[in-house]
C-alpha atoms as a PDB file:
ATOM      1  CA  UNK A   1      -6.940   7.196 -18.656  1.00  0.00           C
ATOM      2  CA  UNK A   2      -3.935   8.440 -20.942  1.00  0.00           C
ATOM      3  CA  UNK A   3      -1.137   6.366 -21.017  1.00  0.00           C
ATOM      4  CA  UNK A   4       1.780   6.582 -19.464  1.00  0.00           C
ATOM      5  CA  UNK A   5       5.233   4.476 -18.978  1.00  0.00           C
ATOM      6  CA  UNK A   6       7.806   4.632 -16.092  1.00  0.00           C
ATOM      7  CA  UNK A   7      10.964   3.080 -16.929  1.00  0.00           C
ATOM      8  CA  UNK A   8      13.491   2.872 -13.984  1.00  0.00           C
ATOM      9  CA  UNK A   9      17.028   2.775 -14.194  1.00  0.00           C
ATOM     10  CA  UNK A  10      18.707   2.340 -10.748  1.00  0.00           C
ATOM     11  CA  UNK A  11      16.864   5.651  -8.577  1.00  0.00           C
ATOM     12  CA  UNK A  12      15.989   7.736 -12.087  1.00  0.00           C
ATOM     13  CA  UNK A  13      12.971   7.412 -13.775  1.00  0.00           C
ATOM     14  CA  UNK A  14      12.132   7.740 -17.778  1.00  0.00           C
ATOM     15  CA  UNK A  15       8.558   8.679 -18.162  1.00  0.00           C
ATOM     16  CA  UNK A  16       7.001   8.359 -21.242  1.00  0.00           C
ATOM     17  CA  UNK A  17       3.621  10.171 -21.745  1.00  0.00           C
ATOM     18  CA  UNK A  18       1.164  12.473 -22.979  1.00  0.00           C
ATOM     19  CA  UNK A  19       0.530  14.487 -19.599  1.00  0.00           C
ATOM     20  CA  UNK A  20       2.591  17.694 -19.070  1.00  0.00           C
ATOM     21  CA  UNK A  21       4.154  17.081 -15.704  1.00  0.00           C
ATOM     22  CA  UNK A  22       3.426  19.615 -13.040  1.00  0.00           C
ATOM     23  CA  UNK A  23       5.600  22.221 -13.340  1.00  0.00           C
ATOM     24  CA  UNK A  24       6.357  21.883  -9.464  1.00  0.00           C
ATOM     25  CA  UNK A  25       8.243  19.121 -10.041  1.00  0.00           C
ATOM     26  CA  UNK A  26      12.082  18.500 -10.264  1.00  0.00           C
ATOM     27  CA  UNK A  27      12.379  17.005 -13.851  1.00  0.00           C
ATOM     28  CA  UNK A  28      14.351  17.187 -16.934  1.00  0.00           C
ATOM     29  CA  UNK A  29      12.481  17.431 -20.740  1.00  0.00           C
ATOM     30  CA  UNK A  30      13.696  15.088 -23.432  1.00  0.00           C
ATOM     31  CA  UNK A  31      13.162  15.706 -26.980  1.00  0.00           C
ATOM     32  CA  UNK A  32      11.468  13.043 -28.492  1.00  0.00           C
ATOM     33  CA  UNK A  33      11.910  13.568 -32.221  1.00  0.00           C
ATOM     34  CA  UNK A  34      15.761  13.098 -31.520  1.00  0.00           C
ATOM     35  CA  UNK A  35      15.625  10.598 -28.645  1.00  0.00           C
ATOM     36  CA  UNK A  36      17.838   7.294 -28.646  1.00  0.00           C
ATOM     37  CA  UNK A  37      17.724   5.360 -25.510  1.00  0.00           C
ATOM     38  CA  UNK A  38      21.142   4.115 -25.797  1.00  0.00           C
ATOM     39  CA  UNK A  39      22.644   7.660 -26.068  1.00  0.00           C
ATOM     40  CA  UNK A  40      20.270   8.182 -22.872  1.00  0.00           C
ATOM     41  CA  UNK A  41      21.418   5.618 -21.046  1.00  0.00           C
ATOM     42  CA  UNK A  42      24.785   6.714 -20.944  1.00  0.00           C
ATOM     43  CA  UNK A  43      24.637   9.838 -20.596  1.00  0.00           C
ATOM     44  CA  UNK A  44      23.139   9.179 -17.296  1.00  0.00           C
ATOM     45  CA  UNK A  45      26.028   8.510 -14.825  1.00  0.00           C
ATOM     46  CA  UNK A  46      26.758  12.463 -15.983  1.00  0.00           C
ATOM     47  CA  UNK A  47      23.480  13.901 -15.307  1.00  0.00           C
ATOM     48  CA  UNK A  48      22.518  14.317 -11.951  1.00  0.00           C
ATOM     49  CA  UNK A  49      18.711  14.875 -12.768  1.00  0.00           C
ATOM     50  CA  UNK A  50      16.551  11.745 -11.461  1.00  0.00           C
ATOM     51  CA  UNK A  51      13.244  12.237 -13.597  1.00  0.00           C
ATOM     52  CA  UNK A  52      13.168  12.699 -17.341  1.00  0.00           C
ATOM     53  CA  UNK A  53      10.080  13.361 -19.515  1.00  0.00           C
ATOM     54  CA  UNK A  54       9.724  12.157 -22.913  1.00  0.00           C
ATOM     55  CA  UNK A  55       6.096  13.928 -23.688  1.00  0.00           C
ATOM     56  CA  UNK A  56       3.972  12.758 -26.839  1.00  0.00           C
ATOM     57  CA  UNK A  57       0.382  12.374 -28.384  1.00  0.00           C
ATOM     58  CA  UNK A  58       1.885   8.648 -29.053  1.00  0.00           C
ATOM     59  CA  UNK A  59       3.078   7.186 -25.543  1.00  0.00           C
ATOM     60  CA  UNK A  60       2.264   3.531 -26.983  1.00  0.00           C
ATOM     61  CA  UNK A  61       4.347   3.817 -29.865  1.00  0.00           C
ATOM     62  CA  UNK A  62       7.659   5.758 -28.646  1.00  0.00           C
ATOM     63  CA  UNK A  63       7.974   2.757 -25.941  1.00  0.00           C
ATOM     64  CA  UNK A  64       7.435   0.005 -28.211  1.00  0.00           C
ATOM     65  CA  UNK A  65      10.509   1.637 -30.071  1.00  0.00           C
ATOM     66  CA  UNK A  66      12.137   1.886 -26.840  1.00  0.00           C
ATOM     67  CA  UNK A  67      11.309  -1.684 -25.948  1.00  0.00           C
ATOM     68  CA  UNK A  68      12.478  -3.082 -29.558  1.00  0.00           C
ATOM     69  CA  UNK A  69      16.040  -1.136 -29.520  1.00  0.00           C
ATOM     70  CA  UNK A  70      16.459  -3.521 -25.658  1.00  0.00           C
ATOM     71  CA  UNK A  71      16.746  -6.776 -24.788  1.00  0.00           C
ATOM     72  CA  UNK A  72      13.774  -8.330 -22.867  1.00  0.00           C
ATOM     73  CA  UNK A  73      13.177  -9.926 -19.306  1.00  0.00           C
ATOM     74  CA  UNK A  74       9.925 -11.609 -18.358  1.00  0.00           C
ATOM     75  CA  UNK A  75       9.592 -11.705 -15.012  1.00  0.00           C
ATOM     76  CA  UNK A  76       6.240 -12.217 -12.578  1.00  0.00           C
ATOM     77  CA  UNK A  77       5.320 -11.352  -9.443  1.00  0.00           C
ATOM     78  CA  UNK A  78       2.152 -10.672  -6.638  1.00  0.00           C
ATOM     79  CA  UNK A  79       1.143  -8.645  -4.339  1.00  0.00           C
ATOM     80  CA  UNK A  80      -0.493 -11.339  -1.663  1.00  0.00           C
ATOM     81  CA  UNK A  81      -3.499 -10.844   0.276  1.00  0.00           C
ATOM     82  CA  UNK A  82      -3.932 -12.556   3.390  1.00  0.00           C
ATOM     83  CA  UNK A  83      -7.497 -13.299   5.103  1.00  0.00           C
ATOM     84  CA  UNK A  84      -6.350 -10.901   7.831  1.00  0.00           C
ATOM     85  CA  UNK A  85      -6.292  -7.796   4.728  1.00  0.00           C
ATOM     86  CA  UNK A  86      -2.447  -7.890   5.362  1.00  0.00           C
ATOM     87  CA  UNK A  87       0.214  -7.946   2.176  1.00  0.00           C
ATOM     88  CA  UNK A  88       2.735 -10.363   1.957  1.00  0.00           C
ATOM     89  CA  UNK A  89       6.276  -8.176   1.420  1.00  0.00           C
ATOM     90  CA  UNK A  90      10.257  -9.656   1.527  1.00  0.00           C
ATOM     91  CA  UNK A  91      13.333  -8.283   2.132  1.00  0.00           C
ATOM     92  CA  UNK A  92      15.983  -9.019  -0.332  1.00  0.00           C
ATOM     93  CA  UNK A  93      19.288  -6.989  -0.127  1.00  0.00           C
ATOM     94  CA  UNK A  94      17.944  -4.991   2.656  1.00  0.00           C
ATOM     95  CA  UNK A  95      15.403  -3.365   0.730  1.00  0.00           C
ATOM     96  CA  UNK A  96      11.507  -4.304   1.307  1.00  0.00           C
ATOM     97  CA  UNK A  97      10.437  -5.928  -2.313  1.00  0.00           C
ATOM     98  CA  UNK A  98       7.510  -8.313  -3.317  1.00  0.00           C
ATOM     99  CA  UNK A  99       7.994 -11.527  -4.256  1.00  0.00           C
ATOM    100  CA  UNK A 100       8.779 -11.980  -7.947  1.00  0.00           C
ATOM    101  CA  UNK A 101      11.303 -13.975 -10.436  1.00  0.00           C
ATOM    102  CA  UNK A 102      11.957 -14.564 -14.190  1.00  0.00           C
ATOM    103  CA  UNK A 103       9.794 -16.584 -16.213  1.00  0.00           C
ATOM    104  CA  UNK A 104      11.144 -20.298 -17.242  1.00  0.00           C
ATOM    105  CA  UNK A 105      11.158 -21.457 -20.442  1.00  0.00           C
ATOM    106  CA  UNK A 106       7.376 -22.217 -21.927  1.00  0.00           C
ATOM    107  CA  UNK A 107       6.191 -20.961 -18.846  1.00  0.00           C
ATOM    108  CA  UNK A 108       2.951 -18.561 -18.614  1.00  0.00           C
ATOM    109  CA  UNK A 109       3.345 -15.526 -16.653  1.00  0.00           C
ATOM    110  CA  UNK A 110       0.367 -16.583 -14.375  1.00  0.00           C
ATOM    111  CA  UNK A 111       2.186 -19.686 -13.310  1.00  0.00           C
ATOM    112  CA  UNK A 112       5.767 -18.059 -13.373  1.00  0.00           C
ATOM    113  CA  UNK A 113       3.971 -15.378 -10.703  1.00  0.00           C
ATOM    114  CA  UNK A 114       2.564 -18.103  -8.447  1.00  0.00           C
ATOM    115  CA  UNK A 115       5.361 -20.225  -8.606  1.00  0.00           C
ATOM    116  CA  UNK A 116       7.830 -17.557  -7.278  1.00  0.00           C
ATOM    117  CA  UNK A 117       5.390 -16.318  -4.622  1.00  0.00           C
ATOM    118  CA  UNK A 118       5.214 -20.077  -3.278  1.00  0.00           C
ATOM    119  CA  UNK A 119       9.367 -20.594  -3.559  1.00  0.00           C
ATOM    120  CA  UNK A 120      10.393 -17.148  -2.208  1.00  0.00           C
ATOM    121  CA  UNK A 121       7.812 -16.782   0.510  1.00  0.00           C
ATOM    122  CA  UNK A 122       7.398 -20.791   1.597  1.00  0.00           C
ATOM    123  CA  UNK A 123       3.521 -20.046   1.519  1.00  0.00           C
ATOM    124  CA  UNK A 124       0.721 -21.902  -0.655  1.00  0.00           C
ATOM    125  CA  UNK A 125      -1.166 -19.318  -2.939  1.00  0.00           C
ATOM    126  CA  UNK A 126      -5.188 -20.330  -2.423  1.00  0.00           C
ATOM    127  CA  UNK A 127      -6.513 -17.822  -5.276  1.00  0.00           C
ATOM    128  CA  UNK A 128      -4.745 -15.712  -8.289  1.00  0.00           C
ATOM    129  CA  UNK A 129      -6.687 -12.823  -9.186  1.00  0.00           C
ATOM    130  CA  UNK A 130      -6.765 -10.232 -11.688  1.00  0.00           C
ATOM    131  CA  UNK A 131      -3.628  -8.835 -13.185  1.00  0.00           C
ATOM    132  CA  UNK A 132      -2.530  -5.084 -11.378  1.00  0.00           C
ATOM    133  CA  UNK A 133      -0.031  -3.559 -13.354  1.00  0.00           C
ATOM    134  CA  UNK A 134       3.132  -3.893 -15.539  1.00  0.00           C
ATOM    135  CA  UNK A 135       6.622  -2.587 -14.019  1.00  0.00           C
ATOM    136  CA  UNK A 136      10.052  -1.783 -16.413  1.00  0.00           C
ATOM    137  CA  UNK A 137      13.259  -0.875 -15.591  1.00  0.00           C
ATOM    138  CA  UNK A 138      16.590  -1.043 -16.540  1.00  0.00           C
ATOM    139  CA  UNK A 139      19.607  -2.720 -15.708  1.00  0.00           C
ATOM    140  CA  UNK A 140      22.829  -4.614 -16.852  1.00  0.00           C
ATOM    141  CA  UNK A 141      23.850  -7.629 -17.918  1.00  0.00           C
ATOM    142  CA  UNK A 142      27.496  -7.631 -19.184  1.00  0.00           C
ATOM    143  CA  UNK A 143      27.677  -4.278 -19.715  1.00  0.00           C
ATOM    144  CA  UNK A 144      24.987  -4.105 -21.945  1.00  0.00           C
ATOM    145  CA  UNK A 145      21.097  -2.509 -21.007  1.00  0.00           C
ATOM    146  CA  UNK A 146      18.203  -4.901 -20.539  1.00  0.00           C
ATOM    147  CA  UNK A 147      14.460  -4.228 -19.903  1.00  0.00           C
ATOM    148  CA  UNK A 148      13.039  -6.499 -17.432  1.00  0.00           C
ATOM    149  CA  UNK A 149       9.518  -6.256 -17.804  1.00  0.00           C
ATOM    150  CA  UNK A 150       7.666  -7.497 -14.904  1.00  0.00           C
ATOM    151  CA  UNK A 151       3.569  -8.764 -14.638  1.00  0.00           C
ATOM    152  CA  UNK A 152       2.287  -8.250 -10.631  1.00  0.00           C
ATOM    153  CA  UNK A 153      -0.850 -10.138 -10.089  1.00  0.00           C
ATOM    154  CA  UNK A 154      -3.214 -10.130  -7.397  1.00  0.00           C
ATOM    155  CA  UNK A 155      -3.235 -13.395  -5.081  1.00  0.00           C
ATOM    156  CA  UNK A 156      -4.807 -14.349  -2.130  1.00  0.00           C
ATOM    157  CA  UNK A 157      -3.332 -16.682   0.723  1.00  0.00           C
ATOM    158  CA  UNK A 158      -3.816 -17.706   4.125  1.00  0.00           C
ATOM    159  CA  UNK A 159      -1.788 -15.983   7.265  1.00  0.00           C
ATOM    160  CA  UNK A 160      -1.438 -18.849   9.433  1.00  0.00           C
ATOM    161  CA  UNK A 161       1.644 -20.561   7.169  1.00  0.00           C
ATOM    162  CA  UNK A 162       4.804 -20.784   8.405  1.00  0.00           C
ATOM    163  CA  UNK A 163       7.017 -18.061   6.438  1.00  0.00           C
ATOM    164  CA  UNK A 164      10.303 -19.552   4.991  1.00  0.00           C
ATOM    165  CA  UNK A 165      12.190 -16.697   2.760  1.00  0.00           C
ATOM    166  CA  UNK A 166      14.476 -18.022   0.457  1.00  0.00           C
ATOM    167  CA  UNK A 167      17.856 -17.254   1.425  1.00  0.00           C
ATOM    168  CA  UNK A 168      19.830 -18.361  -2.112  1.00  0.00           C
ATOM    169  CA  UNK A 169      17.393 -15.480  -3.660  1.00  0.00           C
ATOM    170  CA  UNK A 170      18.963 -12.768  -1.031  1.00  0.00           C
ATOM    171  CA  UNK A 171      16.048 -12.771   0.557  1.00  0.00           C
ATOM    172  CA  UNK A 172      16.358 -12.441   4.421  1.00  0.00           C
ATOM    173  CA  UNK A 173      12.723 -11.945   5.691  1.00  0.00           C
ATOM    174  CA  UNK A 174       8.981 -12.278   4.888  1.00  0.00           C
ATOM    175  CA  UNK A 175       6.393 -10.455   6.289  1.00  0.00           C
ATOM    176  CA  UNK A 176       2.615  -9.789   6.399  1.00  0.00           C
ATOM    177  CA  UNK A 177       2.188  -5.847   6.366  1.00  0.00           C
ATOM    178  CA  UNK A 178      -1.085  -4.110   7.246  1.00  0.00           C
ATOM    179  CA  UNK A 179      -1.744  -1.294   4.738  1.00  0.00           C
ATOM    180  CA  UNK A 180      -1.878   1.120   7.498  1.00  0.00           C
ATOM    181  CA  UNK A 181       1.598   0.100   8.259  1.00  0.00           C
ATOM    182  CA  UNK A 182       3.002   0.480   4.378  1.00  0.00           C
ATOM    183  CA  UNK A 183       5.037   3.692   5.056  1.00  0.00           C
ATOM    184  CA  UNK A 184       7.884   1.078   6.794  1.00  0.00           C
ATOM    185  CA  UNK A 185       7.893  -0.157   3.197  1.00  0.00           C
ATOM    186  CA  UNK A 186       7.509   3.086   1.221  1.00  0.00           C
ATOM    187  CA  UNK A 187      10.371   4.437   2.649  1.00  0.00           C
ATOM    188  CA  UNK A 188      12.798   1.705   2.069  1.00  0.00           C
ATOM    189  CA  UNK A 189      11.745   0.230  -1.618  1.00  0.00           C
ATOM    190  CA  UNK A 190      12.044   0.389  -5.587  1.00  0.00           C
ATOM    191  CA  UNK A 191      10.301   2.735  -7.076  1.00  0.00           C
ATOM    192  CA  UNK A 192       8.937   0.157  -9.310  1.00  0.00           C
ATOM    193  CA  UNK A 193       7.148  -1.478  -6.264  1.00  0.00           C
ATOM    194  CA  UNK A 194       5.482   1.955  -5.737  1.00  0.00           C
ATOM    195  CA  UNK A 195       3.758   1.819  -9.094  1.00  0.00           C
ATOM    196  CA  UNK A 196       2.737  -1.262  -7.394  1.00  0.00           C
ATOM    197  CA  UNK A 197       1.426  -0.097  -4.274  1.00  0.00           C
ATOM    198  CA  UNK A 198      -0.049   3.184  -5.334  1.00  0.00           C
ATOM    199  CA  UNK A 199      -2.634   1.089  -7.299  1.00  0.00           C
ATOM    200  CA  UNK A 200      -4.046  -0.955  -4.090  1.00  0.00           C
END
């Protein structure tokens, strides 16, 4: 499978890869022999395109130079199986999300992803499975660009707990999903929790 990387930044999307996108969609072509993310990033506010393609032979090693020119969050998450075959999703600032945080110090990123599962959601995690998928995107932090990079793990848990979201986090409710019943979620999410979903 070739590789490719989406980076979000608020509702745009950076993707860096070595597929030419289908022409039928909306998207803007980046030059990657001249391409500085900073100059990027601000340029942004001006351009109203949301997807931008930086295409190369060497996906791997034009993000790792993205990557090294940004600071870098660690944060872990899951997507949580029930015994029912329903997924565990929250609500945090009125958007549908899954349950994720920044690592601690020392901490592994399998831990850091159980550990905020069990605090967000109020739920015990019975099994941690494989690693799904790695998420980036964008944001600020005193005026200045920072990657979070964020590790989504499978996990399995029992339905019958009592559901307790955690309020100082923003988050306002917790709720087991069928899959049938994932467009609710589709169409009020991150993109970055799509990459997520689109892999189940």
């Amino acid at each position: 499978m070739a590789q490719k990387y989406n980076i979000y930044i608020n509702q745009k999307a950076l993707i860096i890869t070595s597929i030419k996108p289908d022409d039928s969609l909306d998207y803007q072509m980046l030059d990657v022999q001249s391409f500085e993310f900073e100059k990027f990033y601000k340029s942004l506010s001006k351009n109203p395109q949301s997807v931008f393609y930086l295409l190369t032979e060497h996906p791997k090693a034009v993000f790792k130079g993205v990557k090294s020119s940004l600071r870098i969050i660690e944060a872990a998450g899951g997507l949580v199986e029930s015994n029912e075959g329903k997924y565990l999703f929250i609500k945090r600032n009125g958007r549908w999300d899954l349950p994720k945080g920044k690592l601690e110090e020392d901490e592994s990123k399998r831990d850091a992803a159980v550990r905020e599962v069990e605090e967000e959601c109020g739920i015990v995690v019975k099994k941690l499975g494989k690693k799904l998928i790695k998420t980036y995107h964008v944001y600020e932090i005193k005026g200045k660009p920072v990657l979070k990079v964020s590790h989504w793990y499978a996990m399995l848990s029992k339905s019958n707990q009592k559901l307790i979201p955690q309020l100082e986090e923003g988050i306002t409710e917790v709720k087991w999903i069928a899959k049938k019943d994932w467009n609710l979620v589709r169409a009020n999410t991150y993109p970055s929790i799509l990459d997520v979903l689109d892999i189940v």
